[in-house]
PDB file of N, CA and C in Angstrom:
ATOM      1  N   UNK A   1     -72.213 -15.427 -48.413  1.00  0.00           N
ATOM      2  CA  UNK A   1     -70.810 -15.818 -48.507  1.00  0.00           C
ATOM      3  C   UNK A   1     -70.076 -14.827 -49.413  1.00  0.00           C
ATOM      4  N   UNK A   2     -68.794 -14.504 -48.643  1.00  0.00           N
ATOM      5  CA  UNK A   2     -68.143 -13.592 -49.760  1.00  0.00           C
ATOM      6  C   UNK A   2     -67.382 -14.060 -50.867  1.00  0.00           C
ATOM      7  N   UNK A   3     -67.028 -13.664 -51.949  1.00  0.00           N
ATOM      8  CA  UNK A   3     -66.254 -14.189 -53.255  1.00  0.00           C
ATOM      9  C   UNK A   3     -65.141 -13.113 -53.211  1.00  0.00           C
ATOM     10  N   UNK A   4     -63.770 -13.625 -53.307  1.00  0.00           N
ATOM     11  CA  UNK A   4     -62.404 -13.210 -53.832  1.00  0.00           C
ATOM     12  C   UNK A   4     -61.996 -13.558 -55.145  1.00  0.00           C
ATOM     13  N   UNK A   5     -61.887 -12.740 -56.052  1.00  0.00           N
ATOM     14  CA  UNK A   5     -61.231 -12.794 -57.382  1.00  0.00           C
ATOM     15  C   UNK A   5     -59.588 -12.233 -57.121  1.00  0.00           C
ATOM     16  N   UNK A   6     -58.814 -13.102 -57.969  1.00  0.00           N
ATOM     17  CA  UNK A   6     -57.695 -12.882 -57.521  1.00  0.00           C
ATOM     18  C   UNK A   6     -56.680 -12.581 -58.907  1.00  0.00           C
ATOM     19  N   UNK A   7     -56.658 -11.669 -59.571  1.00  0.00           N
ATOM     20  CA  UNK A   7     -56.022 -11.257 -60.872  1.00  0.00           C
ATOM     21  C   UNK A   7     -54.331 -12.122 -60.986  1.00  0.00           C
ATOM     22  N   UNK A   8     -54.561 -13.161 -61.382  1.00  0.00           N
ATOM     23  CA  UNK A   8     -53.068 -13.895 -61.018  1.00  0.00           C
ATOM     24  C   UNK A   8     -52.337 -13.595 -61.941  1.00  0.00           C
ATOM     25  N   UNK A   9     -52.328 -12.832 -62.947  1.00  0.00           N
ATOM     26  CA  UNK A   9     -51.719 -12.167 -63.604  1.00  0.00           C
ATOM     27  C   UNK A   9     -50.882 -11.119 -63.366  1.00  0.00           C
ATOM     28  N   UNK A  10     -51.619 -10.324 -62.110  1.00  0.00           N
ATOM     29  CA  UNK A  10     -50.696  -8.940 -61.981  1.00  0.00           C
ATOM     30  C   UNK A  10     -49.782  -9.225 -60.301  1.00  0.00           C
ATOM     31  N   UNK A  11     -50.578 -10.220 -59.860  1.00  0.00           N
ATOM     32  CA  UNK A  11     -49.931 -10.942 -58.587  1.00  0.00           C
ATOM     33  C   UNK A  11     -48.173 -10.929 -58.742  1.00  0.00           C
ATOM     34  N   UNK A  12     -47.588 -10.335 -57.812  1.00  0.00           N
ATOM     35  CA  UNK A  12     -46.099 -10.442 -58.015  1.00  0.00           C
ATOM     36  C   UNK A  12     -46.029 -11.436 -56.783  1.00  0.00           C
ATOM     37  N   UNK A  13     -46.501 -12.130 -55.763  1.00  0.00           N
ATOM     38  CA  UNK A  13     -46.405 -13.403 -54.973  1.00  0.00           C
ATOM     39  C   UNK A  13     -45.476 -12.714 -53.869  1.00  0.00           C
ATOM     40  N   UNK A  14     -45.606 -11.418 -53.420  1.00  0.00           N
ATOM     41  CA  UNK A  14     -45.309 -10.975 -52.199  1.00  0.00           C
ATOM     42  C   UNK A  14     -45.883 -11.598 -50.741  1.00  0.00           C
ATOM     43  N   UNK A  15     -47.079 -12.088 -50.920  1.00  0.00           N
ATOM     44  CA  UNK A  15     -47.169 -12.525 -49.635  1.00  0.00           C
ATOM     45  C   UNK A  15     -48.414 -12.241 -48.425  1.00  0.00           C
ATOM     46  N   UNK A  16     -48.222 -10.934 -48.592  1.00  0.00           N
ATOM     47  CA  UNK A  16     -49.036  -9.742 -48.048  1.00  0.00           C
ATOM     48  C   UNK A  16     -50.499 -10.384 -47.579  1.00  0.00           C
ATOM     49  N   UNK A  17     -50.941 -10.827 -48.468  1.00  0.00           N
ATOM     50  CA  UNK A  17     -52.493 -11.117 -48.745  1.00  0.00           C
ATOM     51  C   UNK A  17     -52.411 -12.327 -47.775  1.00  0.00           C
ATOM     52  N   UNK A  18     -51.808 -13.252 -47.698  1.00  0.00           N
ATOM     53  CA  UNK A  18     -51.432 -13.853 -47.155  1.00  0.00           C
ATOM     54  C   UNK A  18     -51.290 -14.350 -45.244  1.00  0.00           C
ATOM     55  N   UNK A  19     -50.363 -12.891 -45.245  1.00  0.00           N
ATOM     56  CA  UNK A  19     -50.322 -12.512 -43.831  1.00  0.00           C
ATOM     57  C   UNK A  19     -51.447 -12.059 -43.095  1.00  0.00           C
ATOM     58  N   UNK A  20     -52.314 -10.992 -44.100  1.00  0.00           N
ATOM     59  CA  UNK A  20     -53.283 -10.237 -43.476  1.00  0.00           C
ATOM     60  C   UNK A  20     -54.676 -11.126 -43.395  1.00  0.00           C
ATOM     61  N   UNK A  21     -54.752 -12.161 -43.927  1.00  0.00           N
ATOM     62  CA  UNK A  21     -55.772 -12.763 -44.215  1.00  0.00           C
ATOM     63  C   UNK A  21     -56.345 -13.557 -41.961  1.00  0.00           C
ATOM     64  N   UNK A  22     -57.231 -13.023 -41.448  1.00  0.00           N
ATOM     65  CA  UNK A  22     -57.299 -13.635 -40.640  1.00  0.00           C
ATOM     66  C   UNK A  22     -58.085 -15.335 -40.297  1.00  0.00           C
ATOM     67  N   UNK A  23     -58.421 -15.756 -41.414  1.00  0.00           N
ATOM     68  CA  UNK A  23     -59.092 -17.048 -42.072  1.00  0.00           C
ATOM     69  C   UNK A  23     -57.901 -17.750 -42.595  1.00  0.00           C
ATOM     70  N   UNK A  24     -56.836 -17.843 -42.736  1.00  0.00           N
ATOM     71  CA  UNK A  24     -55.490 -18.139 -43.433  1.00  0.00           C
ATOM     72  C   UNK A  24     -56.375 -18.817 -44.334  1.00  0.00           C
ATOM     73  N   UNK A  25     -56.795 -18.437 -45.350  1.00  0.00           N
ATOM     74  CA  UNK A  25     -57.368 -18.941 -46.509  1.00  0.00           C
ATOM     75  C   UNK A  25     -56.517 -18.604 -47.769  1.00  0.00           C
ATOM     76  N   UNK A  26     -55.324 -18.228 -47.783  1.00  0.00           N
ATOM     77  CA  UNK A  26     -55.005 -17.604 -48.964  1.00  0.00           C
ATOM     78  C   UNK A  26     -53.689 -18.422 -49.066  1.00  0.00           C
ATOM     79  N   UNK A  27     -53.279 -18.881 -50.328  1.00  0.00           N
ATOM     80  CA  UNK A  27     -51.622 -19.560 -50.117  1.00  0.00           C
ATOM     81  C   UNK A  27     -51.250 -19.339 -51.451  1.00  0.00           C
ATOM     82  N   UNK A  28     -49.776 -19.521 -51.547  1.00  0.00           N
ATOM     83  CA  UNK A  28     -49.325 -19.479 -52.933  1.00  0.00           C
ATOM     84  C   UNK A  28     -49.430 -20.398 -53.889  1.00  0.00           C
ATOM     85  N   UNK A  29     -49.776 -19.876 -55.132  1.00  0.00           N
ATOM     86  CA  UNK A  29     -50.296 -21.077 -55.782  1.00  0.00           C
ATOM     87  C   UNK A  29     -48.560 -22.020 -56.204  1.00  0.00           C
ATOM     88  N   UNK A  30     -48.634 -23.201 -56.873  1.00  0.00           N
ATOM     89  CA  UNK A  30     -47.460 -23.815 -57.052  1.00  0.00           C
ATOM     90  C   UNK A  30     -47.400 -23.709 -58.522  1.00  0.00           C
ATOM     91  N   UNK A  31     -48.210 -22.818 -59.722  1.00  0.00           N
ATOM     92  CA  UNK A  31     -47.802 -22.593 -60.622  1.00  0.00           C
ATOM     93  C   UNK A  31     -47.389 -21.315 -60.886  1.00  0.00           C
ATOM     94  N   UNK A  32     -46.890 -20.855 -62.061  1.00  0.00           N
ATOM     95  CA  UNK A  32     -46.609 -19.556 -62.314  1.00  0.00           C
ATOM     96  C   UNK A  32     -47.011 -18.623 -62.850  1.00  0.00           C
ATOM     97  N   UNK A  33     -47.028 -17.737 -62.567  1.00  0.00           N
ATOM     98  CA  UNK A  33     -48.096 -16.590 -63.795  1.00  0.00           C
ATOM     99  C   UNK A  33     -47.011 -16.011 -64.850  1.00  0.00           C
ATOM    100  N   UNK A  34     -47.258 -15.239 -65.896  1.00  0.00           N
ATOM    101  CA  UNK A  34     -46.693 -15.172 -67.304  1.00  0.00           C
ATOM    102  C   UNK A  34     -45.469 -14.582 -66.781  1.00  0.00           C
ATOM    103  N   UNK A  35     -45.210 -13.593 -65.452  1.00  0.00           N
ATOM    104  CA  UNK A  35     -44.127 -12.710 -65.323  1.00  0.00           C
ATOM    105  C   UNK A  35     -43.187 -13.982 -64.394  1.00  0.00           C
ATOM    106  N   UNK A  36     -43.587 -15.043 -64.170  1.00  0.00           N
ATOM    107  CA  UNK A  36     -42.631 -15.911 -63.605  1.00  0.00           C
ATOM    108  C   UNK A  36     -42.612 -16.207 -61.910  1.00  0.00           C
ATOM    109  N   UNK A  37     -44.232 -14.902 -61.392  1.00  0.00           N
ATOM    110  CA  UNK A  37     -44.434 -15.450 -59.659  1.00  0.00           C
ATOM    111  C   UNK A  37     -45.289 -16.463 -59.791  1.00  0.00           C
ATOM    112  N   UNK A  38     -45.257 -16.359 -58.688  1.00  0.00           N
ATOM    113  CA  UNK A  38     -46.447 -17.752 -57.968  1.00  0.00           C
ATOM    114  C   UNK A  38     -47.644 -16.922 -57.178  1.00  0.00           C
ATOM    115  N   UNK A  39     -48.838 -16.728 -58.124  1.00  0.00           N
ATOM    116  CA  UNK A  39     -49.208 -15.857 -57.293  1.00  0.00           C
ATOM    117  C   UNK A  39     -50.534 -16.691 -56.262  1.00  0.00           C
ATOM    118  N   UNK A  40     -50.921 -15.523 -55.174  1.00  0.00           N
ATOM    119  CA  UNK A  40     -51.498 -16.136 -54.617  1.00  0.00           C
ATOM    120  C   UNK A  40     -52.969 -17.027 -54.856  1.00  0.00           C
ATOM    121  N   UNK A  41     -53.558 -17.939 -53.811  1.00  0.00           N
ATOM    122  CA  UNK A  41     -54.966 -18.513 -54.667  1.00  0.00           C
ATOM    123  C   UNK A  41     -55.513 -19.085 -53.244  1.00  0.00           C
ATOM    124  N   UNK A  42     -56.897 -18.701 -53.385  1.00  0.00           N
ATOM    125  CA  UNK A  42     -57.991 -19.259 -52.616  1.00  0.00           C
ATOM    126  C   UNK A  42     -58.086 -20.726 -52.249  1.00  0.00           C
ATOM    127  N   UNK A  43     -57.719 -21.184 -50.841  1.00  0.00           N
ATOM    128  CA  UNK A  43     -58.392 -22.245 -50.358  1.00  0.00           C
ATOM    129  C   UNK A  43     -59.953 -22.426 -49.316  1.00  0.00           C
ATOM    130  N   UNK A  44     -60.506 -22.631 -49.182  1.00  0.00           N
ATOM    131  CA  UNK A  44     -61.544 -22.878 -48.418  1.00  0.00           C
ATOM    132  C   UNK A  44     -62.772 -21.819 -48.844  1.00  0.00           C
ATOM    133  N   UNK A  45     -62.680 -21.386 -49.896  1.00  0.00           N
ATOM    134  CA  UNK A  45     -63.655 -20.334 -50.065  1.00  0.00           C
ATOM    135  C   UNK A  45     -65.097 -19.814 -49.576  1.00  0.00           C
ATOM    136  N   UNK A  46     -65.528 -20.596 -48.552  1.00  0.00           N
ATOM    137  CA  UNK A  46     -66.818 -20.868 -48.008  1.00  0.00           C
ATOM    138  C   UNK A  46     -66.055 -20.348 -46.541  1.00  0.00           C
ATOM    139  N   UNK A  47     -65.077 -20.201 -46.159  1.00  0.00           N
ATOM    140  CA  UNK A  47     -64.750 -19.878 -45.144  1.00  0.00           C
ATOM    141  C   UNK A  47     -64.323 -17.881 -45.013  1.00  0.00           C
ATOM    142  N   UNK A  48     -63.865 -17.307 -46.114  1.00  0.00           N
ATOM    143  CA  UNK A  48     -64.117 -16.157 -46.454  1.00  0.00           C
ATOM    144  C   UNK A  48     -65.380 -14.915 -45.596  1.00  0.00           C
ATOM    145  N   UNK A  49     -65.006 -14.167 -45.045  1.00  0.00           N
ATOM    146  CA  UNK A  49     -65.872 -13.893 -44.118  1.00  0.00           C
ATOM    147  C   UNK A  49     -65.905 -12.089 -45.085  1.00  0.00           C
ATOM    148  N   UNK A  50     -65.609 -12.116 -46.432  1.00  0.00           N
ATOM    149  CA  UNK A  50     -65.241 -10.820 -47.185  1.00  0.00           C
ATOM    150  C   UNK A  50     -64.725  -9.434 -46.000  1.00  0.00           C
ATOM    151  N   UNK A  51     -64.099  -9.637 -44.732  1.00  0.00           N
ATOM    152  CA  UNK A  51     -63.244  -8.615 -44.364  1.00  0.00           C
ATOM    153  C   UNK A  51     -62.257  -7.789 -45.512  1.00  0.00           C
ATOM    154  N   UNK A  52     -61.745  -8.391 -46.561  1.00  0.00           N
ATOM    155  CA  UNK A  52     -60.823  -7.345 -47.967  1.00  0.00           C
ATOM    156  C   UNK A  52     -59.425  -7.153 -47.049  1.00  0.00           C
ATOM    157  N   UNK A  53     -59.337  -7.512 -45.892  1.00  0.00           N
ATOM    158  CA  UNK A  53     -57.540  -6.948 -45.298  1.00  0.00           C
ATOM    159  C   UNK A  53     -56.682  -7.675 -46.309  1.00  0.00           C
ATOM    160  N   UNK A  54     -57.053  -8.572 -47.524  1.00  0.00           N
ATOM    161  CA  UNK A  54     -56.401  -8.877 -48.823  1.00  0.00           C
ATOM    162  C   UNK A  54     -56.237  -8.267 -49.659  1.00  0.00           C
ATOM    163  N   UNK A  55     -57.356  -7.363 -49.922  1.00  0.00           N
ATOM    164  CA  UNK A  55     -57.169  -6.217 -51.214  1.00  0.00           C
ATOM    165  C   UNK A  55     -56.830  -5.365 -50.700  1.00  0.00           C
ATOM    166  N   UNK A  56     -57.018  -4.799 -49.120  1.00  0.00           N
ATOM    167  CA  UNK A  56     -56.812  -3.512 -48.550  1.00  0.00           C
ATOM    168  C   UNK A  56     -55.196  -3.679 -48.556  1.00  0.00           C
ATOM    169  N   UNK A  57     -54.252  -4.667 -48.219  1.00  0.00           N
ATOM    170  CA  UNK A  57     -53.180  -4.844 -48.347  1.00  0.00           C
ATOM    171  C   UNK A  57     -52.620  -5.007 -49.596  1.00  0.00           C
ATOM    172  N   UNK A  58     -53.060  -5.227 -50.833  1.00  0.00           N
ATOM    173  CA  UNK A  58     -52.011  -5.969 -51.862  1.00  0.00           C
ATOM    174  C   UNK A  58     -51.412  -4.569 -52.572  1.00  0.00           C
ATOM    175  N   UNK A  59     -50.582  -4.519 -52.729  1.00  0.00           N
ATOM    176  CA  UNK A  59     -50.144  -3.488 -53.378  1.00  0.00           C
ATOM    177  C   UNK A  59     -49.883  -3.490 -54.984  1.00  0.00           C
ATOM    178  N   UNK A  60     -50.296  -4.525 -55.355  1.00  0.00           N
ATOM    179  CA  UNK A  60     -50.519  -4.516 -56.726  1.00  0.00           C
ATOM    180  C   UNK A  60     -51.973  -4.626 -56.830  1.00  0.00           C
ATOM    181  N   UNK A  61     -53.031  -4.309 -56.537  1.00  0.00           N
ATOM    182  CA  UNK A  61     -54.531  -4.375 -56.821  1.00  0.00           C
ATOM    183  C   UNK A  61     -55.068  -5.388 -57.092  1.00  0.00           C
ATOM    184  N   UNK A  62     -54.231  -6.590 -56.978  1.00  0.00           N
ATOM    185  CA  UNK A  62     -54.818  -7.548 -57.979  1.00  0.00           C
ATOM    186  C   UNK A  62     -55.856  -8.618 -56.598  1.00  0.00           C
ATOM    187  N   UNK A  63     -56.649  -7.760 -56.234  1.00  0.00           N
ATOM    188  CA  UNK A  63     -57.565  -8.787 -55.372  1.00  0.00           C
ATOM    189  C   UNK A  63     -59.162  -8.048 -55.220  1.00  0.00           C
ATOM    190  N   UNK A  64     -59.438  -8.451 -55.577  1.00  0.00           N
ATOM    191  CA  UNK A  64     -61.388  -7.411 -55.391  1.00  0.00           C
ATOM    192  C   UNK A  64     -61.848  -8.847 -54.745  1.00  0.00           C
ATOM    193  N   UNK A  65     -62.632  -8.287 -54.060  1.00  0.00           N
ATOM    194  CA  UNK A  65     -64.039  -8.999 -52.465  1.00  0.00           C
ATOM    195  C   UNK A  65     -65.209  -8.662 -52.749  1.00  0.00           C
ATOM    196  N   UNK A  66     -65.819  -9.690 -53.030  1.00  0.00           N
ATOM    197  CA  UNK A  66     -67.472  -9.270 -53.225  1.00  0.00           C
ATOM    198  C   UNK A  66     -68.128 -10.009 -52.091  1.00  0.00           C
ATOM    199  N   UNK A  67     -68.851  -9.469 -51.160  1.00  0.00           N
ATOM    200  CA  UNK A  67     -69.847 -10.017 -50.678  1.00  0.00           C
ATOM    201  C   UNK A  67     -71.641 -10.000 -50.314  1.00  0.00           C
TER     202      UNK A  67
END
């Protein structure tokens, strides 16, 4: 099973990760991170198939895939 770490700190809640995700496993979280987004956060994590079209897309780095 693959693992997504998701730096919700540097997350600006663009979206991206989101779109590209073909598992729609990824949604915005409903709290805020220190700069005031909502960044994104893992649902179903067992469903994660570690493809990365999340990190390969985010343009702030803030997503690493381990599988």
């Amino acid at each position: 099973m693959a693992k997504i770490i998701i730096d919700e700190e540097r997350c600006k809640g663009c979206e991206l990760c989101i779109t590209a995700c073909p598992k729609h496993i990824l949604v915005m979280s409903e709290q805020f991170n220190k700069k005031g987004y909502h960044p994104a956060k893992q649902i179903k994590p067992e469903e994660c198939t570690g493809c990365a079209f999340c990190a390969m897309i985010c343009p702030d780095i803030s997503i690493e895939v381990f599988k």
